[in-house]
Protein backbone atom coordinates (compact mmCIF):
# COMPACT_ATOMS: atom_id res chain seq x y z
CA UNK A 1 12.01 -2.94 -9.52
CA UNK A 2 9.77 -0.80 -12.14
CA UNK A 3 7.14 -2.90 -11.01
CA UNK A 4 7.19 -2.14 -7.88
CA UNK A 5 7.35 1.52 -8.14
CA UNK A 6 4.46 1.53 -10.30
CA UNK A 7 2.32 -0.58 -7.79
CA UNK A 8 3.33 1.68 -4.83
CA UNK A 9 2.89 5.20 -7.01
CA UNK A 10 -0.45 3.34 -8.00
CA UNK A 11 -1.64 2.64 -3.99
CA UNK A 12 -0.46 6.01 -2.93
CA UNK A 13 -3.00 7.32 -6.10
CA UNK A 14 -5.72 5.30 -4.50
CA UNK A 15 -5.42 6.03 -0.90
CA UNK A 16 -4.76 9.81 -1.68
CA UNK A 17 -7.97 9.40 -4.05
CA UNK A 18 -9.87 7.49 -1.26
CA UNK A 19 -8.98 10.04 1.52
CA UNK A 20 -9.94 13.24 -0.64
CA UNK A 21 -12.95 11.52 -1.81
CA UNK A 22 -14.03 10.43 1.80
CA UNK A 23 -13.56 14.22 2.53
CA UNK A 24 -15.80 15.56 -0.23
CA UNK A 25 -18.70 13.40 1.04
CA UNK A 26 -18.76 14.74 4.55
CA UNK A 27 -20.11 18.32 5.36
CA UNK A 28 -19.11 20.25 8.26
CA UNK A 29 -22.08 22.45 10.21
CA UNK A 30 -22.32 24.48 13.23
CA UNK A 31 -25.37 24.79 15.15
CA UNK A 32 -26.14 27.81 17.27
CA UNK A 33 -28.88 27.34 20.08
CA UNK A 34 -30.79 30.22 21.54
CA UNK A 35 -31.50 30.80 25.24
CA UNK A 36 -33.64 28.15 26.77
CA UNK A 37 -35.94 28.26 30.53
CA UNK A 38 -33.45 27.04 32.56
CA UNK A 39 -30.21 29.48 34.11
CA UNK A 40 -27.54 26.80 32.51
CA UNK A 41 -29.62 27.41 29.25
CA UNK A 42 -29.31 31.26 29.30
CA UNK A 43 -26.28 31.94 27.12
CA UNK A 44 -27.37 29.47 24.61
CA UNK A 45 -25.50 26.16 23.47
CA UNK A 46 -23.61 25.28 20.32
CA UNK A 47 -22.50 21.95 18.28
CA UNK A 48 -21.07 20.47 15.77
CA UNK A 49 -22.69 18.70 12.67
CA UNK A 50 -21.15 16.36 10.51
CA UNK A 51 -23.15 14.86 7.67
CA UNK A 52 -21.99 12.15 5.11
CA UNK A 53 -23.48 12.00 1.72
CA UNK A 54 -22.24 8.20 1.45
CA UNK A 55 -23.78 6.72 4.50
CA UNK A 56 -26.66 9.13 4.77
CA UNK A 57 -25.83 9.60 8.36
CA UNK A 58 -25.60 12.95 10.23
CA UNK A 59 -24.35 13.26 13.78
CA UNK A 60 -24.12 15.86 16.44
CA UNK A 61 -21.72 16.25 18.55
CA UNK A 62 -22.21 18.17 21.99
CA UNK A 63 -19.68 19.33 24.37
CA UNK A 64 -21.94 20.49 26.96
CA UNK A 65 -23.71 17.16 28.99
CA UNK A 66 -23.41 16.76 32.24
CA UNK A 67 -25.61 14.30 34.06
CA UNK A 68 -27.35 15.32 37.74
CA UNK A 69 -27.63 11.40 38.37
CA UNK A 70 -23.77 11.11 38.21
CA UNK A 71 -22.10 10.02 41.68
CA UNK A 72 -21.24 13.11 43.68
CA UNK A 73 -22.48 15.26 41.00
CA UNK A 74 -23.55 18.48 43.42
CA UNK A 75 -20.62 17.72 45.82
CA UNK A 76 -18.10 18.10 42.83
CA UNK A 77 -20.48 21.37 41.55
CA UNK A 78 -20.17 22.61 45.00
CA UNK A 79 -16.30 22.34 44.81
CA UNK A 80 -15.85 23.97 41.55
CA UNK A 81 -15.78 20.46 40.57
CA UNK A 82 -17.36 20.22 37.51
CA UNK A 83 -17.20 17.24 35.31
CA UNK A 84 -18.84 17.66 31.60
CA UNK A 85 -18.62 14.73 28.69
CA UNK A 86 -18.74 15.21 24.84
CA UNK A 87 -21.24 12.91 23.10
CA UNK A 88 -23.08 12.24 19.76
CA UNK A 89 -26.08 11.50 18.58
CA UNK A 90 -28.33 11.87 15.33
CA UNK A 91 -28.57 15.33 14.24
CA UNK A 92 -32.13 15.30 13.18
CA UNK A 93 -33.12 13.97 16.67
CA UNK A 94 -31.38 16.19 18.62
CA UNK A 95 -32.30 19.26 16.86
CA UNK A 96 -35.84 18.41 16.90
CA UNK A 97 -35.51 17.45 20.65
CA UNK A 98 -34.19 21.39 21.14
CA UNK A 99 -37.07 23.19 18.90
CA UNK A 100 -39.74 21.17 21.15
CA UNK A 101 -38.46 22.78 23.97
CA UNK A 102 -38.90 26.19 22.15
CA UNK A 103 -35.40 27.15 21.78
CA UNK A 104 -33.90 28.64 18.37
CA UNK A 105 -31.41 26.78 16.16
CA UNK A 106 -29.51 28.60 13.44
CA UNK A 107 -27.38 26.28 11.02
CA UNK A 108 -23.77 27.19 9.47
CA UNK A 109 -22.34 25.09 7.14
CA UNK A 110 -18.56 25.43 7.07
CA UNK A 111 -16.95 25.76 3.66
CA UNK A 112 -13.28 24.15 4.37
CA UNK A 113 -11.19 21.73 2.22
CA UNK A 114 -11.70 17.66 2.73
CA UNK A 115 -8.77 17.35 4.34
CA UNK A 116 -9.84 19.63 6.90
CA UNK A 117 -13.23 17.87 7.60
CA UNK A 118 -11.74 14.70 7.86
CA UNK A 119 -9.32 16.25 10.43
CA UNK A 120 -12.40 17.24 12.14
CA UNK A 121 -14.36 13.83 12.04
CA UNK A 122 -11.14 12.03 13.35
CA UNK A 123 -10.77 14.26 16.09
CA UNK A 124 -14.04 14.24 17.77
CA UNK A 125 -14.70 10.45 16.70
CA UNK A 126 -11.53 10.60 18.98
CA UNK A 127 -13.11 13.09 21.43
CA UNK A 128 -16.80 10.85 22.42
CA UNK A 129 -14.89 7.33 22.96
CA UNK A 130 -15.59 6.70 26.84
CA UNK A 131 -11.88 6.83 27.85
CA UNK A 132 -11.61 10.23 26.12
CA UNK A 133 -14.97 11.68 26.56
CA UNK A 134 -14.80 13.77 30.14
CA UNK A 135 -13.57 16.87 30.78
CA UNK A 136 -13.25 19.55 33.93
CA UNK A 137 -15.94 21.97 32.79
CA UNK A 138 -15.07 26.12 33.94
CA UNK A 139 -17.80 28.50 32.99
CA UNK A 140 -15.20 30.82 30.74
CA UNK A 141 -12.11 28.80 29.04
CA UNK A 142 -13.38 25.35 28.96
CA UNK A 143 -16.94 24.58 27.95
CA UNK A 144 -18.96 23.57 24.91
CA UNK A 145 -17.98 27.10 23.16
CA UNK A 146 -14.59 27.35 23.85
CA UNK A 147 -14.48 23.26 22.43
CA UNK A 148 -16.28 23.75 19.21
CA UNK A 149 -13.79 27.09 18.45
CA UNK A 150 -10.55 25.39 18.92
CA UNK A 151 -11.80 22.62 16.66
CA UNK A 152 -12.25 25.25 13.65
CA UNK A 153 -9.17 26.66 14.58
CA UNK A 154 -7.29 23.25 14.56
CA UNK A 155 -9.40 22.97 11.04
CA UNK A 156 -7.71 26.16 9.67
CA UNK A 157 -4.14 25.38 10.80
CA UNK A 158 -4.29 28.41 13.33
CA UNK A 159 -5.86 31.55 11.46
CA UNK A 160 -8.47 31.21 13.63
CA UNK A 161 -6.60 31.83 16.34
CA UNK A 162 -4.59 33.82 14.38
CA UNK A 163 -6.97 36.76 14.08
CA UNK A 164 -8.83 36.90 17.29
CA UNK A 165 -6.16 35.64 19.98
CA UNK A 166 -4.64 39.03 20.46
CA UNK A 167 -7.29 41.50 19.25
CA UNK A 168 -9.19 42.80 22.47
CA UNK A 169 -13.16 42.71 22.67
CA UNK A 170 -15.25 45.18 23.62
CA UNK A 171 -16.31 43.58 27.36
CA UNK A 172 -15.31 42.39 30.42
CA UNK A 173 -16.47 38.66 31.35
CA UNK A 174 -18.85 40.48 33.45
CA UNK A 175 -20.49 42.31 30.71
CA UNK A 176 -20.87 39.17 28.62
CA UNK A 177 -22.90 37.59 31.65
CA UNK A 178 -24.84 41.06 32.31
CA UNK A 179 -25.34 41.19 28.77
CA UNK A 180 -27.64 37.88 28.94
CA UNK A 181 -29.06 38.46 32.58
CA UNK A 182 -30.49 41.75 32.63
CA UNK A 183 -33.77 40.97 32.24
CA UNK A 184 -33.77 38.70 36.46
CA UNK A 185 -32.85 41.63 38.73
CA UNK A 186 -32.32 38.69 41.03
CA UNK A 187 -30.36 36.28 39.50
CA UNK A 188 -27.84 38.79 37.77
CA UNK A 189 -27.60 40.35 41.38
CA UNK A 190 -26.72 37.30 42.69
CA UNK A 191 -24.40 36.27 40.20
CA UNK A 192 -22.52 39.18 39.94
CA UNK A 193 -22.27 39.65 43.71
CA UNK A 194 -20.28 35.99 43.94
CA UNK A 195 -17.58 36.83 40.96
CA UNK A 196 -14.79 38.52 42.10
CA UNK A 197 -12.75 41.20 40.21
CA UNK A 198 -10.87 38.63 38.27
CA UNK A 199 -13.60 38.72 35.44
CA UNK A 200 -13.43 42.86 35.25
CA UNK A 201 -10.28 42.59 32.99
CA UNK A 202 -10.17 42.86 29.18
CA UNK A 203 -10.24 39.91 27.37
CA UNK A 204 -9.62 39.12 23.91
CA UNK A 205 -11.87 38.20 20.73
CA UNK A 206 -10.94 34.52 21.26
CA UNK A 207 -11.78 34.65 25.11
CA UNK A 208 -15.18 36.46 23.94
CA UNK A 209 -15.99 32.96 22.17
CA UNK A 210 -16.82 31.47 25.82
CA UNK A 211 -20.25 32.46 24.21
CA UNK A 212 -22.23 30.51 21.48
CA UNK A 213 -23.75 33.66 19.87
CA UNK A 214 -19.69 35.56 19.55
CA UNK A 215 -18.82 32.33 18.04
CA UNK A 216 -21.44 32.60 15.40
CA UNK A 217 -20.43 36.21 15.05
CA UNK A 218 -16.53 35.35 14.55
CA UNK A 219 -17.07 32.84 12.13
CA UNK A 220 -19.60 34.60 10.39
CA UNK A 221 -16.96 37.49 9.57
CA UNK A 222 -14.10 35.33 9.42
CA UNK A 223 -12.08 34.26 6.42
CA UNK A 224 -8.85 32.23 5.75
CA UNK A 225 -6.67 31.14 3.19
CA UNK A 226 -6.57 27.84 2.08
CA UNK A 227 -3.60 25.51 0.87
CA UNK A 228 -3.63 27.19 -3.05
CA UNK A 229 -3.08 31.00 -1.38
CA UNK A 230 -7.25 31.35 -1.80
CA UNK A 231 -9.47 33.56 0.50
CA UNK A 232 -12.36 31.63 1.35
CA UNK A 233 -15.16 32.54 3.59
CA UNK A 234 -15.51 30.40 5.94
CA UNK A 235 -19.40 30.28 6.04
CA UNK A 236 -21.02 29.21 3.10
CA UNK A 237 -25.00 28.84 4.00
CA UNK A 238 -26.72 29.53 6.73
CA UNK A 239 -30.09 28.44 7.85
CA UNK A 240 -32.69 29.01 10.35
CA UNK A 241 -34.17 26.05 11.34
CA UNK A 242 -36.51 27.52 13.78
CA UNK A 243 -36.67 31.48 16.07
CA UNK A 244 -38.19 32.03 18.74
CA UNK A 245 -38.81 35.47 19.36
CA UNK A 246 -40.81 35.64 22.44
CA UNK A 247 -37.32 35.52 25.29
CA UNK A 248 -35.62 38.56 26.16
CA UNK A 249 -33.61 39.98 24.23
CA UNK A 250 -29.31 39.36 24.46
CA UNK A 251 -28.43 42.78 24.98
CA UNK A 252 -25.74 44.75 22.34
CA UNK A 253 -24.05 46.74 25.42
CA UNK A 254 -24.82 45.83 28.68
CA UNK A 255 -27.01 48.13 31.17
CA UNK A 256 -26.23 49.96 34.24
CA UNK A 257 -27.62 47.62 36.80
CA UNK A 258 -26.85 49.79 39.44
CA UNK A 259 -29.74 52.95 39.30
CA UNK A 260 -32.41 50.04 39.63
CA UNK A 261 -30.88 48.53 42.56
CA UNK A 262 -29.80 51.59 44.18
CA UNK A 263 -33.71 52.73 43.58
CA UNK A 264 -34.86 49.46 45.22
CA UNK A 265 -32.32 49.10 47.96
CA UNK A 266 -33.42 53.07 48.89
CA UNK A 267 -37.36 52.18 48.58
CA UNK A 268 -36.68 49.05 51.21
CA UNK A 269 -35.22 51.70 53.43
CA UNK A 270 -37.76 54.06 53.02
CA UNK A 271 -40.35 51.15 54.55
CA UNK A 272 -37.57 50.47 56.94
CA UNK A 273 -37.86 54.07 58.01
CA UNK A 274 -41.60 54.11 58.42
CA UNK A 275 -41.51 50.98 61.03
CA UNK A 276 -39.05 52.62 63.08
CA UNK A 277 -41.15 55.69 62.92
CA UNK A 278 -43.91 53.63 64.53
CA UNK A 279 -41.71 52.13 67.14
CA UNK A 280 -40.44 55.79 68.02
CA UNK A 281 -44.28 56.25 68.61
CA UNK A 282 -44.57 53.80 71.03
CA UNK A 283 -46.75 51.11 68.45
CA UNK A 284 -45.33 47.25 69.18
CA UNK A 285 -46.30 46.63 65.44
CA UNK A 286 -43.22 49.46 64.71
CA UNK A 287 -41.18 47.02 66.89
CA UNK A 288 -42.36 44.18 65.52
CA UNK A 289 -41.92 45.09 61.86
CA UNK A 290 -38.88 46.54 62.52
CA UNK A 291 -37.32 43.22 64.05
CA UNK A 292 -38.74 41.17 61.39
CA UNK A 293 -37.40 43.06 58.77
CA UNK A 294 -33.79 42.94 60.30
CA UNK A 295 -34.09 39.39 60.40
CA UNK A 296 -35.39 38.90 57.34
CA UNK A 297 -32.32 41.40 56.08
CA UNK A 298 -29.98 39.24 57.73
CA UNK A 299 -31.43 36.06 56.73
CA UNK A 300 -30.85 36.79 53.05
CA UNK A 301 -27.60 38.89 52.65
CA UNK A 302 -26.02 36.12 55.47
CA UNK A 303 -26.67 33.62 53.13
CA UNK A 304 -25.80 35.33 50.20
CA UNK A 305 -22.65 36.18 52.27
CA UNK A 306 -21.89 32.98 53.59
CA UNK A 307 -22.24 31.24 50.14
CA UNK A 308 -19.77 34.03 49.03
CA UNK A 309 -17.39 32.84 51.89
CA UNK A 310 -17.43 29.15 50.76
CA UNK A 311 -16.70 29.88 46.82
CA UNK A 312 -13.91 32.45 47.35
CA UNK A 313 -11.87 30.17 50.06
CA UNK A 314 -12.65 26.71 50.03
CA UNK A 315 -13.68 26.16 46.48
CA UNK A 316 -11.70 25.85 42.72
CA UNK A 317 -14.76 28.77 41.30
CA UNK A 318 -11.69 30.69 40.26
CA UNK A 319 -14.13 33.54 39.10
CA UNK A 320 -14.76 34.01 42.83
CA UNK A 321 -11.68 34.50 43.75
CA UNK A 322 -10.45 37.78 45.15
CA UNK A 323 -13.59 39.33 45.83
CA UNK A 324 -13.71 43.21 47.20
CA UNK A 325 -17.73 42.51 48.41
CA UNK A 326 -16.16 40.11 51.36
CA UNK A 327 -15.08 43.37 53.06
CA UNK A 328 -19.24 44.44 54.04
CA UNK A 329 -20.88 41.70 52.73
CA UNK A 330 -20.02 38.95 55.85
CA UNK A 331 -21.73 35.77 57.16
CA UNK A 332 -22.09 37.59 60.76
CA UNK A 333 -24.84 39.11 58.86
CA UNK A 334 -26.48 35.76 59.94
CA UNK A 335 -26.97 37.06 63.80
CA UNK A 336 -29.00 39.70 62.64
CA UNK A 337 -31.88 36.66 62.60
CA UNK A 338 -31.99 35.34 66.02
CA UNK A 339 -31.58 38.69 67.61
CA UNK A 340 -34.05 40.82 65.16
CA UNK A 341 -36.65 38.02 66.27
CA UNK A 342 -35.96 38.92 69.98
CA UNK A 343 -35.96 42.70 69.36
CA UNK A 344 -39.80 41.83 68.12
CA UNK A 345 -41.29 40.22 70.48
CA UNK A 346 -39.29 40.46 73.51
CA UNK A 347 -40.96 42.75 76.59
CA UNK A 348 -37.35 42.38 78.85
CA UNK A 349 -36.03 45.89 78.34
CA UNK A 350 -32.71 44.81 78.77
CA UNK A 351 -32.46 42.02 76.10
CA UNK A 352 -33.92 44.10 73.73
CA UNK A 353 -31.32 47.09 74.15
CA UNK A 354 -28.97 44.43 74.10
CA UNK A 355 -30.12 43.08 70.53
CA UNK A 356 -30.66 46.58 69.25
CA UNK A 357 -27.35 47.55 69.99
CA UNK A 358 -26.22 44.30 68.91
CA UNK A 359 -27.98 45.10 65.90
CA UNK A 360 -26.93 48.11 64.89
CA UNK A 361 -23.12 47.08 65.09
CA UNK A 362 -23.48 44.66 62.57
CA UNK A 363 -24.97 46.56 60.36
CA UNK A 364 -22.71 49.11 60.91
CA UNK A 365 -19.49 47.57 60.29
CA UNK A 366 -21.58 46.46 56.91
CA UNK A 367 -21.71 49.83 55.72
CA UNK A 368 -18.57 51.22 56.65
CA UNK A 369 -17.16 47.91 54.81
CA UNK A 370 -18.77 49.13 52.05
CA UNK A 371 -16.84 52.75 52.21
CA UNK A 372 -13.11 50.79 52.39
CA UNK A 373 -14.21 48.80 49.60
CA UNK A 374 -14.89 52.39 47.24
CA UNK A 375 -11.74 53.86 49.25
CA UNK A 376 -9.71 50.67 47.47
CA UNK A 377 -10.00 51.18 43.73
CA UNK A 378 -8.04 54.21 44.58
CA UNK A 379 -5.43 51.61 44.26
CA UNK A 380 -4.93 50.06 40.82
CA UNK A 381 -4.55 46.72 42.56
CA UNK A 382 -8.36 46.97 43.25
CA UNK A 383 -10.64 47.37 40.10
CA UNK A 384 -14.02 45.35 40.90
CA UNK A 385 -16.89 46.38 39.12
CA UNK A 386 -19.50 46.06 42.16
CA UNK A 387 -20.80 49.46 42.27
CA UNK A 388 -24.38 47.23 41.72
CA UNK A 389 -23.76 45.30 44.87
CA UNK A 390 -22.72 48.50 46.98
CA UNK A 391 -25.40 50.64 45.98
CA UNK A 392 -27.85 47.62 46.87
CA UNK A 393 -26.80 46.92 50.08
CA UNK A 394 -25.83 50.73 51.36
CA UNK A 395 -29.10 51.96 52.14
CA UNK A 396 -30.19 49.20 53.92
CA UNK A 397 -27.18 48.96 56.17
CA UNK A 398 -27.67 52.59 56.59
CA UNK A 399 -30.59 52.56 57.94
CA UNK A 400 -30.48 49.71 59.91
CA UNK A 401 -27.38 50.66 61.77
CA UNK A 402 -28.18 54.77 61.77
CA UNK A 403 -31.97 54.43 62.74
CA UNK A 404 -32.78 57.70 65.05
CA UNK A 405 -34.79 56.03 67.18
CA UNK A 406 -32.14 53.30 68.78
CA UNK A 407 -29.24 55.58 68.26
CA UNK A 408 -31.28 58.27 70.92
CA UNK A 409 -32.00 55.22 73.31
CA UNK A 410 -28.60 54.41 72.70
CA UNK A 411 -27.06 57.94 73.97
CA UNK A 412 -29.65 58.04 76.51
CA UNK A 413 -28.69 54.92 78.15
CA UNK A 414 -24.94 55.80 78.05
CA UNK A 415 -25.11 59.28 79.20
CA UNK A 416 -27.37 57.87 82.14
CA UNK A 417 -24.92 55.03 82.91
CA UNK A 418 -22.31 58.07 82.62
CA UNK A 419 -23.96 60.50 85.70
């Protein structure tokens, strides 16, 4: 029976002794990507390193791969359908493979106990096998971030968590994307326009960490305490591989967006002005100009509109949902195209007073959309944050719906038709 004991007190000694040392050969790091060319590449990437001193092996693991080849891949995107994988490779190729497309890479090695790293390696050796390797991608609480986080936080038996999970941050999940596309009037225009007022609330410290670079803040700052009652930081080296300083900027606070596109949207209007000023003189270019620039009006804030139609109703883009800019900014925009065309370059009198009065409606009921959608947030149900897509689209529909010149043909026909 002494035997016995002995030989099982002896192979619990060597698997203990085989597990810790396992642990001490592997090192856990976390690489931080910069901003790349490409919009998906904007707010930077992360993974996760593992290196072990026994095999000489180092892998990277990456939550963020999708594939564009993949069956149905833009009908699922489309749908709020999107379908990201977790994979590994070798962690000299792929950070070479991101420097030669000229994107930074910052290194943190992780100082944590060898039980925790071999918690780690287990659980995303788990994570890349094919029957475990998909996941349904959303932009803010489930993506290559948010992944490499709760493995650090599974790591330190829930002090990561732990700190930030209540804590609020300083942003909305609007400010976080302004904060990184400031620098495209366009694109953050765009972007912004689409989200509804679901990403204007506060959000916590952990829900900051949908970002690569407030990861690499948190766990900069962060320490925990281990299983002897030690503080540890939690970084213990870092090192830049490789900066690129020539892309903008991510911006500390982000920038009032709306000056610049009020100052646009009021310089548009001013040319706006100008052609109807020349069709109140009698020139066909005024009318021509004029009609064109309807269309053209129409063209792009009906699409923009329509676009904003499909995500908020018929899609899961839950960040769409709920949207205040669906009350001026509609798809009926869209017949401001085939009728500013006929305005143009049509000599029947009638049709054209037909299409300019046409015209005018719809971009009247634009901008007094835009007035019930300020009137709102007098409600706290209503708390958008699309002064930027109001004060772009005001002037425009202002003038387009208020021009002098229709508006006196307008009241000249009527009182006519009147006596």
């Amino acid at each position: 029976m002494k035997k016995k004991i002995v030989l099982f007190t002896l192979l619990l000694c060597i698997v203990t002794f085989t597990l810790f040392a396992q642990g001490e050969n592997l090192t856990i790091k976390i690489a931080i990507t910069g901003a790349g060319d490409q919009l998906y590449y904007w707010w930077g990437h992360i993974g996760l390193m593992i290196e072990d001193s026994v095999t000489g092996r180092s892998r990277f693991y990456d939550y963020g791969l999708f594939d564009f080849g993949k069956e149905n891949f833009f009908y699922n995107f489309a749908f709020g359908r999107l379908i990201y994988c977790c994979g590994v490779s070798s962690a000299d190729r792929s950070v070479a493979g991101i420097i030669s497309i000229n994107r930074s890479v910052t290194i943190y090695t992780l100082d944590l106990p060898p039980d925790a790293r071999i918690l780690i390696k287990n659980f995303v050796d788990e994570n890349v096998k094919p029957e475990n390797c998909d996941y349904n991608y959303h932009l803010f609480y489930d993506n290559c971030s948010t992944r490499i986080r709760d493995i650090i936080d599974l790591a330190l038996d829930g002090q990561f968590k732990e700190q930030y999970g209540e804590a609020l941050g300083n942003f909305t999940l609007r400010e976080h994307v302004r904060r990184h596309t400031w620098f495209s009037p366009g694109v953050d225009w765009i972007l912004n326009f689409w989200m509804g007022q679901d990403i204007d609330n506060r959000i916590t410290i952990w829900d900051d960490m949908f970002l690569p670079s407030e990861v690499e803040k948190r766990i900069n700052e962060f320490s925990y305490t281990d299983s002897n009652g030690i503080r540890r930081k939690l970084v213990s080296n870092k090192e830049i591989i490789f900066r690129n300083d020539d892309r903008p900027i991510v911006l500390d606070v982000p920038r009032k967006q709306w000056p610049r596109e009020l100052l646009f949207s009021f310089s548009l209007s001013v040319l706006f002005g100008f052609f109807f000023f020349l069709q109140a003189k009698n020139y066909r270019a005024g009318r021509i100009l004029a009609g064109v620039s309807m269309s053209l009006a129409g063209l792009f804030l009906g699409i923009a509109s329509l676009l904003l139609y499909f995500m908020s109703i018929f899609t899961n883009h839950d960040y769409t949902f709920h949207n205040a800019n669906m009350l001026f900014a509609s798809p009926l925009l869209l017949i401001a195209v085939p009728h500013g065309i006929r305005y143009a370059f049509t000599k029947n009198q009638d049709k054209l007073f037909k299409s300019g009065v046409l015209l005018r409606g719809v971009w009247l009921i634009s901008a007094l959309g835009i007035f019930v959608s300020m009137l709102i947030k007098l409600s706290p149900r209503f708390w958008q944050q699309n002064l930027t897509d109001q004060m772009l689209m005001l002037p425009i529909a202002l003038i387009l719906s208020l021009e002098p010149a229709g508006l006196r043909r307008l009241i000249r026909r009527v009182f006519w038709r009147w006596y």
